[in-house]
N, C-alpha and C. Protein backbone atom coordinates (compact mmCIF):
# COMPACT_ATOMS: atom_id res chain seq x y z
N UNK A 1 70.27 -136.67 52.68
CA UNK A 1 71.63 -137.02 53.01
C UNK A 1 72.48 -135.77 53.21
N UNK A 2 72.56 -134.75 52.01
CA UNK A 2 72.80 -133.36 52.20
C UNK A 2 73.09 -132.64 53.43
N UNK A 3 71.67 -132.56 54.26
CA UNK A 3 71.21 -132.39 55.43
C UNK A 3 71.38 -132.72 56.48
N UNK A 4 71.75 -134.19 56.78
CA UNK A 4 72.05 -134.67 57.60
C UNK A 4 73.79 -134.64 57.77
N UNK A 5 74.36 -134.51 56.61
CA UNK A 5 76.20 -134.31 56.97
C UNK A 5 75.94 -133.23 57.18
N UNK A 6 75.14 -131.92 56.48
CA UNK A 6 75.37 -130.82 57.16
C UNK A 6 75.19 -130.43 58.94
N UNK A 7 74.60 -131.27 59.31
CA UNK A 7 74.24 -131.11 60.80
C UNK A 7 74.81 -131.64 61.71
N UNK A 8 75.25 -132.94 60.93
CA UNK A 8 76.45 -133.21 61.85
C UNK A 8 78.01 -132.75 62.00
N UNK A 9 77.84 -131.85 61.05
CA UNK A 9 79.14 -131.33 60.79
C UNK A 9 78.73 -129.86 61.67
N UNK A 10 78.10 -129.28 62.29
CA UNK A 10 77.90 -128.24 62.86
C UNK A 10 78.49 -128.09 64.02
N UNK A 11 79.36 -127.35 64.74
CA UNK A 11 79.54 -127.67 66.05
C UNK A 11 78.77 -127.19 66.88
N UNK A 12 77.83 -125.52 66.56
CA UNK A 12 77.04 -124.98 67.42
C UNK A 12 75.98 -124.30 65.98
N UNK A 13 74.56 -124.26 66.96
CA UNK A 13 73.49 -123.56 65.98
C UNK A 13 73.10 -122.31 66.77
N UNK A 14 72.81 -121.20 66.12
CA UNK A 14 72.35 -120.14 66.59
C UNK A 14 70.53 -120.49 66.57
N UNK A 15 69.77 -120.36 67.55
CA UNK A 15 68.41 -120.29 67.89
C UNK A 15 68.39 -119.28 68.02
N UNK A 16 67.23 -118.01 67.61
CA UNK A 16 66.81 -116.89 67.91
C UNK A 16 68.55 -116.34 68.19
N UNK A 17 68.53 -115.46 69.16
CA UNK A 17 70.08 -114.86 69.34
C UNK A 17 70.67 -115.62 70.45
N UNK A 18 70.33 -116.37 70.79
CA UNK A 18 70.95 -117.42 71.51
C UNK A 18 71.94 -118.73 71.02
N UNK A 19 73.20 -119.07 71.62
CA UNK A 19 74.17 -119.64 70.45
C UNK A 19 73.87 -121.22 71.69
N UNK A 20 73.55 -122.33 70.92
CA UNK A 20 73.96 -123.53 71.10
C UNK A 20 74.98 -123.94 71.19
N UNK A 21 75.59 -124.28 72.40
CA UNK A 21 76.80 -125.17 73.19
C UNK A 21 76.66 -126.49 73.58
N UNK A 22 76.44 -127.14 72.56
CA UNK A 22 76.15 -129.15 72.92
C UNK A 22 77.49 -128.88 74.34
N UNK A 23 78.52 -128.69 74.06
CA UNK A 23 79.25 -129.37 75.65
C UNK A 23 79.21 -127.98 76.97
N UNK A 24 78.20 -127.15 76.78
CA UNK A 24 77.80 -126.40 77.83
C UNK A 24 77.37 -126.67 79.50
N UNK A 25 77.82 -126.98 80.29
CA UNK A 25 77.07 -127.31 81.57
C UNK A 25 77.54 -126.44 82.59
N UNK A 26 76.32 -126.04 83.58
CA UNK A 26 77.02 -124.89 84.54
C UNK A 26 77.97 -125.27 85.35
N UNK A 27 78.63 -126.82 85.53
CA UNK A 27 79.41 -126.41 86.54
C UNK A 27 80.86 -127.57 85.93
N UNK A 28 80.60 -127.75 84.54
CA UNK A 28 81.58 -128.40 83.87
C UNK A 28 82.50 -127.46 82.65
N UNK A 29 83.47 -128.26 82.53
CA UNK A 29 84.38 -127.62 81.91
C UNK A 29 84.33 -127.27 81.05
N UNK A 30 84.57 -126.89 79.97
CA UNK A 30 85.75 -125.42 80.31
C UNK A 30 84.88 -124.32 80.62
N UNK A 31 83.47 -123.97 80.38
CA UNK A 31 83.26 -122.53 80.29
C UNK A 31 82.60 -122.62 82.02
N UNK A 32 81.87 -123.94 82.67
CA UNK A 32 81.17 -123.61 83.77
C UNK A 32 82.10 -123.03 85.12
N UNK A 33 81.25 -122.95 86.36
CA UNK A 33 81.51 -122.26 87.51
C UNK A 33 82.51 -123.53 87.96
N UNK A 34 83.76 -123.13 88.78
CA UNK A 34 84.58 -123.90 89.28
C UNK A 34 84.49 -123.51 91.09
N UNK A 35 83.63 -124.84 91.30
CA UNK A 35 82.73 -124.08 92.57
C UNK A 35 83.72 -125.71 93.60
N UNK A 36 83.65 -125.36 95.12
CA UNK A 36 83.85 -126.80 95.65
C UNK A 36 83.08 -127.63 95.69
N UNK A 37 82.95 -128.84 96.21
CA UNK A 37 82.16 -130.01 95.98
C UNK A 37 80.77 -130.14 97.35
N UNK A 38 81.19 -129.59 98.33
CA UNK A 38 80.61 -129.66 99.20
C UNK A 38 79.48 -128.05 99.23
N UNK A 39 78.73 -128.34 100.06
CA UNK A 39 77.83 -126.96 100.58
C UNK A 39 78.73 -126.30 101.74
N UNK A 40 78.99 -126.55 102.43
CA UNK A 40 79.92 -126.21 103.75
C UNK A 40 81.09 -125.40 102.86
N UNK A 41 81.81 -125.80 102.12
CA UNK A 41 83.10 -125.40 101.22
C UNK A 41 82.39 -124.54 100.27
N UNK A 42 81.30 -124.33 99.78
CA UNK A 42 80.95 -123.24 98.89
C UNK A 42 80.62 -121.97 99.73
N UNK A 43 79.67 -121.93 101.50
CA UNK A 43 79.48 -120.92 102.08
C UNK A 43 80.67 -120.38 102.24
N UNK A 44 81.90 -120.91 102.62
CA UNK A 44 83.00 -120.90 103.34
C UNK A 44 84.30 -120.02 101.59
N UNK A 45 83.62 -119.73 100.31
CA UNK A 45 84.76 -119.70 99.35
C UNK A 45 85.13 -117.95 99.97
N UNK A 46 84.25 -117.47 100.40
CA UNK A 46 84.52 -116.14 100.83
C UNK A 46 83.64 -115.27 102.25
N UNK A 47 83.73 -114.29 102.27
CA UNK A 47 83.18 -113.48 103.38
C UNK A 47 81.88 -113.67 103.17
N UNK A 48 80.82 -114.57 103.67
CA UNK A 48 79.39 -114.62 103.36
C UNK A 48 78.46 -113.37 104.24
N UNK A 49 77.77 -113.03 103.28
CA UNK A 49 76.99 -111.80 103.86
C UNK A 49 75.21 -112.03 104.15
N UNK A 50 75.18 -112.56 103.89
CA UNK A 50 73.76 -113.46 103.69
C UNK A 50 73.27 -114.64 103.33
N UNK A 51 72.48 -115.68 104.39
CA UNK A 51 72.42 -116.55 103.48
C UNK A 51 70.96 -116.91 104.00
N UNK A 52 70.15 -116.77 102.85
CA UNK A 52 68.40 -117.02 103.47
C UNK A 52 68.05 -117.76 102.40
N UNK A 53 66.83 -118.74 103.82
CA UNK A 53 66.07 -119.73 103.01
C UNK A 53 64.98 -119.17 101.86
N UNK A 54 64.90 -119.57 100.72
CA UNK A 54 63.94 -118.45 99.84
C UNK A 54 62.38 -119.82 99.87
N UNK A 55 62.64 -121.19 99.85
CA UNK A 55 61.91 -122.03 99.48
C UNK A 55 62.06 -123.16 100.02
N UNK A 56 61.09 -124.13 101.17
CA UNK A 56 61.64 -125.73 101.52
C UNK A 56 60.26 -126.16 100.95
N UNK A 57 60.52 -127.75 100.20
CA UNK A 57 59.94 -128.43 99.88
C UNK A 57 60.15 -129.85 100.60
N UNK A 58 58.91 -130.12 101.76
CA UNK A 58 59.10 -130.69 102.91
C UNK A 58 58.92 -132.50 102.22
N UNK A 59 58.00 -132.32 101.10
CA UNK A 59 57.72 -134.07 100.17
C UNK A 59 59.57 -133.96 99.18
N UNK A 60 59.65 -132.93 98.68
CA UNK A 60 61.40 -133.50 97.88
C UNK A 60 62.46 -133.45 99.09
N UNK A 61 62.11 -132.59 100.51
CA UNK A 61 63.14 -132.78 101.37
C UNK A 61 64.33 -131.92 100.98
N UNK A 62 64.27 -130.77 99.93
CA UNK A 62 64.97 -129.87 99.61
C UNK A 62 64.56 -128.26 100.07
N UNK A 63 65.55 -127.64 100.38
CA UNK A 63 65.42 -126.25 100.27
C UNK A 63 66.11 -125.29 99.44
N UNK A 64 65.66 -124.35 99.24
CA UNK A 64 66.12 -123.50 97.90
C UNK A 64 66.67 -122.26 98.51
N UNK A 65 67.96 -122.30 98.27
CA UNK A 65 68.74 -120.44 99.33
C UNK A 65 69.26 -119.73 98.89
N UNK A 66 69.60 -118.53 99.25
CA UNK A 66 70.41 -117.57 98.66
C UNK A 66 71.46 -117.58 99.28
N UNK A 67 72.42 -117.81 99.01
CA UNK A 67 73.88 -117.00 99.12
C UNK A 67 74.41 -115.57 98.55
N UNK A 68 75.07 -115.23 99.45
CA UNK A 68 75.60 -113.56 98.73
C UNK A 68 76.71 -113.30 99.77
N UNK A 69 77.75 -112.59 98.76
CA UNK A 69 78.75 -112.36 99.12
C UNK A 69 78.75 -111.14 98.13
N UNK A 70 80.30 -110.39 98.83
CA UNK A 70 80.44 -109.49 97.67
C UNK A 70 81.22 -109.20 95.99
N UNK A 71 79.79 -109.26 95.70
CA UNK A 71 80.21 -109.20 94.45
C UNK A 71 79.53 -110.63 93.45
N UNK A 72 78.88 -111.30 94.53
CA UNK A 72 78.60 -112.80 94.45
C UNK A 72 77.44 -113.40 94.57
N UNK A 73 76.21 -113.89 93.70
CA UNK A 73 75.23 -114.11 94.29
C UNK A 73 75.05 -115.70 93.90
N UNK A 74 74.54 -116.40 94.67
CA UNK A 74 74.14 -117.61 94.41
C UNK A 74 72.58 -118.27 94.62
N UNK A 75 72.00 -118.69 94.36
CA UNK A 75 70.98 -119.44 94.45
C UNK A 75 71.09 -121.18 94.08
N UNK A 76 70.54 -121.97 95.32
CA UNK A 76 71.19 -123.08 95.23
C UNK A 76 69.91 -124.23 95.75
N UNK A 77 70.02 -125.46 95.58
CA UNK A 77 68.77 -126.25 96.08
C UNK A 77 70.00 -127.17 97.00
N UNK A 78 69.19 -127.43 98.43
CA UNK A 78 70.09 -128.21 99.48
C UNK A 78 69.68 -129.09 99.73
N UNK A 79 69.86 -130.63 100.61
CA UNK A 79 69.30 -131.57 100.87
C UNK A 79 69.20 -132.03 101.85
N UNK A 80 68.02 -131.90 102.42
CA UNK A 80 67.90 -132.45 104.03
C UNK A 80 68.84 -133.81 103.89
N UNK A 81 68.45 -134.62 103.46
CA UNK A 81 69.22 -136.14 103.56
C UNK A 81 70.63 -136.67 103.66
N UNK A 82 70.84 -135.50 102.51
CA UNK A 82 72.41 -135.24 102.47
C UNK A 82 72.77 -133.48 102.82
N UNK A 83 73.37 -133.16 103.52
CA UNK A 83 73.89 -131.97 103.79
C UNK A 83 74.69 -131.47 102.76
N UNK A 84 75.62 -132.04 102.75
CA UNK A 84 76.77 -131.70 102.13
C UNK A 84 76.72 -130.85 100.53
N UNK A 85 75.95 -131.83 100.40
CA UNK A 85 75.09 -131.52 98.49
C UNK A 85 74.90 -130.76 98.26
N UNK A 86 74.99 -130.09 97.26
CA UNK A 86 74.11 -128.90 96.53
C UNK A 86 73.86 -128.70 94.81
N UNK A 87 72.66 -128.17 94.69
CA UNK A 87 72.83 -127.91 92.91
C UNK A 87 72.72 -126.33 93.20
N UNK A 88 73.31 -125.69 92.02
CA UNK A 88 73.48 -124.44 91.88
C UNK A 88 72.20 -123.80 90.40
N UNK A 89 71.09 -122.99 91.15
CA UNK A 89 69.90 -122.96 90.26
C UNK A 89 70.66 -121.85 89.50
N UNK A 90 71.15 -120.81 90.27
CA UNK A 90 71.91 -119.45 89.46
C UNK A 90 73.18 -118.92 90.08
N UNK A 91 74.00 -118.57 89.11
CA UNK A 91 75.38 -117.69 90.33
C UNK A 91 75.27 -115.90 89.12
N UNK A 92 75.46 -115.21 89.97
CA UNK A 92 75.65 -113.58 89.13
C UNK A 92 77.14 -113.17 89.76
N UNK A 93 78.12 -113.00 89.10
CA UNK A 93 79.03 -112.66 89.40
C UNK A 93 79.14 -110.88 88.63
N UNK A 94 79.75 -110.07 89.82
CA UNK A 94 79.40 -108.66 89.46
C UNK A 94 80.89 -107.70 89.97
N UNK A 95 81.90 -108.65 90.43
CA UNK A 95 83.04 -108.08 90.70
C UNK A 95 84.64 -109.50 90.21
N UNK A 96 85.30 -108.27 89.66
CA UNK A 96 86.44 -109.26 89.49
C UNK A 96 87.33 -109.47 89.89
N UNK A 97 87.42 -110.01 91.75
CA UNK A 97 87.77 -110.58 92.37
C UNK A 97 87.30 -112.23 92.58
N UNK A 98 86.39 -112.38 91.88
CA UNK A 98 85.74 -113.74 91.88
C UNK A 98 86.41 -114.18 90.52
N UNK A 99 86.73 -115.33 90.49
CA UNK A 99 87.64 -116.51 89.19
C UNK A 99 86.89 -117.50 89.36
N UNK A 100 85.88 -117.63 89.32
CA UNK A 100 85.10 -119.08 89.72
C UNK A 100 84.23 -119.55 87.97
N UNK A 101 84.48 -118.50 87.30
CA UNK A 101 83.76 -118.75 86.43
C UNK A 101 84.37 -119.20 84.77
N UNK A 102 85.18 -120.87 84.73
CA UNK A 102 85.62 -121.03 83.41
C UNK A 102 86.81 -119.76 83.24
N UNK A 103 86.63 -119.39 81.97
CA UNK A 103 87.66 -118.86 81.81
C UNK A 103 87.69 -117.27 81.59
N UNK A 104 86.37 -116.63 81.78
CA UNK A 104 86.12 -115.79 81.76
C UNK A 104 86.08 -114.93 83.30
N UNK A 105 85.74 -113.65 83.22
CA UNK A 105 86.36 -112.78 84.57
C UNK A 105 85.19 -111.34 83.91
N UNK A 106 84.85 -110.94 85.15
CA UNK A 106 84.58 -109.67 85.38
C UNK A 106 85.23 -108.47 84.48
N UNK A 107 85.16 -107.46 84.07
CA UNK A 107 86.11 -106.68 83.74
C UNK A 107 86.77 -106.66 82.82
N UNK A 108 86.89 -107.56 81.78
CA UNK A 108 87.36 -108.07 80.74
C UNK A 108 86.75 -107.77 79.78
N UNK A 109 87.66 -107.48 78.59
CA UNK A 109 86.70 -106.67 77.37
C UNK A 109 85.85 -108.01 77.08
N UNK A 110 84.46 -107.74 75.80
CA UNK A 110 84.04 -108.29 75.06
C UNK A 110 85.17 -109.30 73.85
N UNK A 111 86.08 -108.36 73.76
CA UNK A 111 86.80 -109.40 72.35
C UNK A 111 87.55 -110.09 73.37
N UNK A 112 88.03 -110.59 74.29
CA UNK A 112 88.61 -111.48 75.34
C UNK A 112 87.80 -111.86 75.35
N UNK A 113 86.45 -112.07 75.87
CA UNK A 113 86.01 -113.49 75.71
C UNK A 113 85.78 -114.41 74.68
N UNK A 114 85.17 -113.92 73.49
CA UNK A 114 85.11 -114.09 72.27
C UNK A 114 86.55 -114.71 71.55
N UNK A 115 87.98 -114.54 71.79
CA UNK A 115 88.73 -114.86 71.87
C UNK A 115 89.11 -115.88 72.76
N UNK A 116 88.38 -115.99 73.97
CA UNK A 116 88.68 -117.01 74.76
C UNK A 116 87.97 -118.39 73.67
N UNK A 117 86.39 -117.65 73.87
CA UNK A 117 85.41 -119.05 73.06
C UNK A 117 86.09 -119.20 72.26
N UNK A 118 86.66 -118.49 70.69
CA UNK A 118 87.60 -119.21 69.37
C UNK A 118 87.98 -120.04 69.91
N UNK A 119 88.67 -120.24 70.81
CA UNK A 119 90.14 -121.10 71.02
C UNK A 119 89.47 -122.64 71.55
N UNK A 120 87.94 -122.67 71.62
CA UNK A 120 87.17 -123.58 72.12
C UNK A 120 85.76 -124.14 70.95
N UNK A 121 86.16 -123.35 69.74
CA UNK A 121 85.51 -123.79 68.17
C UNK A 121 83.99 -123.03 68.61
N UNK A 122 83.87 -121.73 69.43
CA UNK A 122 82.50 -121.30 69.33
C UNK A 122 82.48 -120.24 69.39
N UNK A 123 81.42 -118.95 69.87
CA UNK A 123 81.19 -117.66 70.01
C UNK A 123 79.96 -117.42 70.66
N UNK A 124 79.88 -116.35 70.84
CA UNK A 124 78.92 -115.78 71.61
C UNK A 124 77.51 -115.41 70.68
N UNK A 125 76.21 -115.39 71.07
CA UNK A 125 74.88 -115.14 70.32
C UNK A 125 74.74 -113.75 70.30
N UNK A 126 74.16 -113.13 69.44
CA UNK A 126 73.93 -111.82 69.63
C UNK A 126 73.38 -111.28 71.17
N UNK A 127 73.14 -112.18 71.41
CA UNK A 127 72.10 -111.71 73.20
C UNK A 127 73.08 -111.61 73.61
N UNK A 128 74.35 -112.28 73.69
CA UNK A 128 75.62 -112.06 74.55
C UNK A 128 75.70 -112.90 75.48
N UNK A 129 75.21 -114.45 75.17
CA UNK A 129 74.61 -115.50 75.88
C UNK A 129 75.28 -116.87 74.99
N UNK A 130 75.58 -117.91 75.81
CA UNK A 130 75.60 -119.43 75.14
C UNK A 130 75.04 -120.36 75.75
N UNK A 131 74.43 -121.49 75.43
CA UNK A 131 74.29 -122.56 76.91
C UNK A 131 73.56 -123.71 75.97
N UNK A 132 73.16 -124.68 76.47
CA UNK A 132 72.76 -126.03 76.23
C UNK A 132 71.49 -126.47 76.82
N UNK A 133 71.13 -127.61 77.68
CA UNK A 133 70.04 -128.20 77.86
C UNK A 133 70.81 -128.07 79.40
N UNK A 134 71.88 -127.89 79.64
CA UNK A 134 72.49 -128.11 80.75
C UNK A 134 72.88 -126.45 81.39
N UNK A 135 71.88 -125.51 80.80
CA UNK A 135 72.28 -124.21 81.40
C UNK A 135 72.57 -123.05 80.55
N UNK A 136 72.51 -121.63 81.30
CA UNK A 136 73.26 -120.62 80.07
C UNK A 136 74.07 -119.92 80.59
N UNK A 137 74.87 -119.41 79.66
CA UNK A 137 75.67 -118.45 80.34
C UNK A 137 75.62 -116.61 79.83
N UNK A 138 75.13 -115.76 80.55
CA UNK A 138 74.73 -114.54 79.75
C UNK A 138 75.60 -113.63 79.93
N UNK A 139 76.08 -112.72 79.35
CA UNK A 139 77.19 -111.22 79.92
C UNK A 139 76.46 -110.28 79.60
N UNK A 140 76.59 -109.16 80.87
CA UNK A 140 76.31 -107.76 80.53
C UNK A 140 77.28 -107.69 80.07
N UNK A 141 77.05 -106.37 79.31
CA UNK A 141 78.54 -105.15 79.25
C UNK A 141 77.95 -103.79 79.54
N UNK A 142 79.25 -103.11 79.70
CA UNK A 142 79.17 -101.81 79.40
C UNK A 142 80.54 -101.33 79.15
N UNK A 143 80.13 -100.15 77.93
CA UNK A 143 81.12 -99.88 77.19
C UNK A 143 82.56 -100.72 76.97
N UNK A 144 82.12 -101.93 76.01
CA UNK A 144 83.11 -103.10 75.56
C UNK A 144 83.26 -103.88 76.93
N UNK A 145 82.52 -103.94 78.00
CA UNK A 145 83.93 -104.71 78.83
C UNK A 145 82.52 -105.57 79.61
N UNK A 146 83.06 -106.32 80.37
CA UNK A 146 82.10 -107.59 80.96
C UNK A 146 81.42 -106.70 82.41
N UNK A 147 80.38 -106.85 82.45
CA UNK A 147 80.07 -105.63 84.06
C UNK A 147 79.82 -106.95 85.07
N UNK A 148 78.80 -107.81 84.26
CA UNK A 148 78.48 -109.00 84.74
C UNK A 148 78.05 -110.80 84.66
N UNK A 149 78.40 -111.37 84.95
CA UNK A 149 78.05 -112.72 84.37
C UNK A 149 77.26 -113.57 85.08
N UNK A 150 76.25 -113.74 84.62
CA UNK A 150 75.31 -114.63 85.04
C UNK A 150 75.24 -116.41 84.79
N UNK A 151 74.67 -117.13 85.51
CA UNK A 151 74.84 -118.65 84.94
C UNK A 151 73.18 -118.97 86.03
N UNK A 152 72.01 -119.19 84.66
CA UNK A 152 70.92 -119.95 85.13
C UNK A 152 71.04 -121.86 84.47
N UNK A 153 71.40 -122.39 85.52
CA UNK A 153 71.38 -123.77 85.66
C UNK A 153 70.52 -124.36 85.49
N UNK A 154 70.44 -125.74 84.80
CA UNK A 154 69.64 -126.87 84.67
C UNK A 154 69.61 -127.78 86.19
N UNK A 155 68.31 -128.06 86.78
CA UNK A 155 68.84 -128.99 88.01
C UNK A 155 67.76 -130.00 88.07
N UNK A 156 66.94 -130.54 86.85
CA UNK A 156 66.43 -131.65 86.82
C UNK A 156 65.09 -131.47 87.21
C-alpha cells in the first residue's frame, strides 16, 4: 500500500539519467515543437535549403525526408494518400532565430530552462534530456547556455 501511494504521488521518475515526463509529446504542449498542421505550411515556415527523400516505403505508401533550413533540421514521414500530413521522426534546432520549440530557445542559459520546467512541476535528467513514450527532448550546452535542441519523436 506504502508503495503504491508512493508512486502515485510521483509526478516524474528519473531512469538511468534520463527524467520521465508522463505529459511529454513532441508536438504537444507545453514543452513540444509548435510546428503548422499541414506539410506544405511546415516547408514554407522559412527559407528551405534542402529537402531530400532519405526513405519510400511503397506497401505503407510513406516516405521519410529531410528538411533543412538554417539553423533547422527536420526529419519527417509523408503520405502518399494524404499529402498534406506529416509526422515529425526528429527536429535539431541549432540557431535562435527558430521559437518553434515549447518554451525553450537556443541561446538561453541552462538555469532558464530549468526554471522554465519548475514552473511546470519537473526538471531536467542529468543527460540534459526529458521525454515519455511519446518522445525526448535533449540539450547541448556549452559553457552554461543551450547550443542545441534536439526532439527524437515517437511515430507509431
Amino acid at each position: 500500500m506504502v508503495v503504491l501511494l508512493a508512486s502515485v504521488s510521483c509526478r516524474h521518475a528519473v531512469a538511468g539519467d534520463s527524467l520521465y515526463v508522463p505529459q511529454f509529446g513532441c508536438q504537444s504542449e507545453p514543452f513540444g515543437l509548435r510546428l503548422p498542421s499541414s506539410y506544405l505550411a511546415l516547408k514554407n515556415i522559412g527559407s528551405l535549403k534542402r529537402e531530400q527523400s532519405i526513405e519510400v516505403d511503397g506497401r505503407a505508401r510513406t516516405e521519410r525526408k529531410l528538411l533543412e533550413f538554417d539553423g533547422l533540421e527536420f526529419v519527417v514521414y509523408t503520405f502518399q494518400d494524404k499529402p498534406t500530413r506529416y509526422l515529425v521522426v526528429t527536429a535539431v534546432i541549432t540557431k535562435p532565430t527558430w521559437k518553434i520549440s515549447g518554451p525553450f530557445r537556443v541561446g538561453e542559459s541552462l538555469e532558464a530552462v530549468r526554471a522554465s520546467l519548475k514552473g511546470y512541476g519537473t526538471t531536467l535528467g542529468n543527460d540534459l534530456s526529458l521525454g515519455s513514450e511519446g518522445g525526448r527532448i535533449n540539450f547541448s550546452e556549452e559553457a552554461g547556455r543551450v547550443r542545441k535542441i534536439s526532439y527524437d519523436c515517437y511515430t507509431g
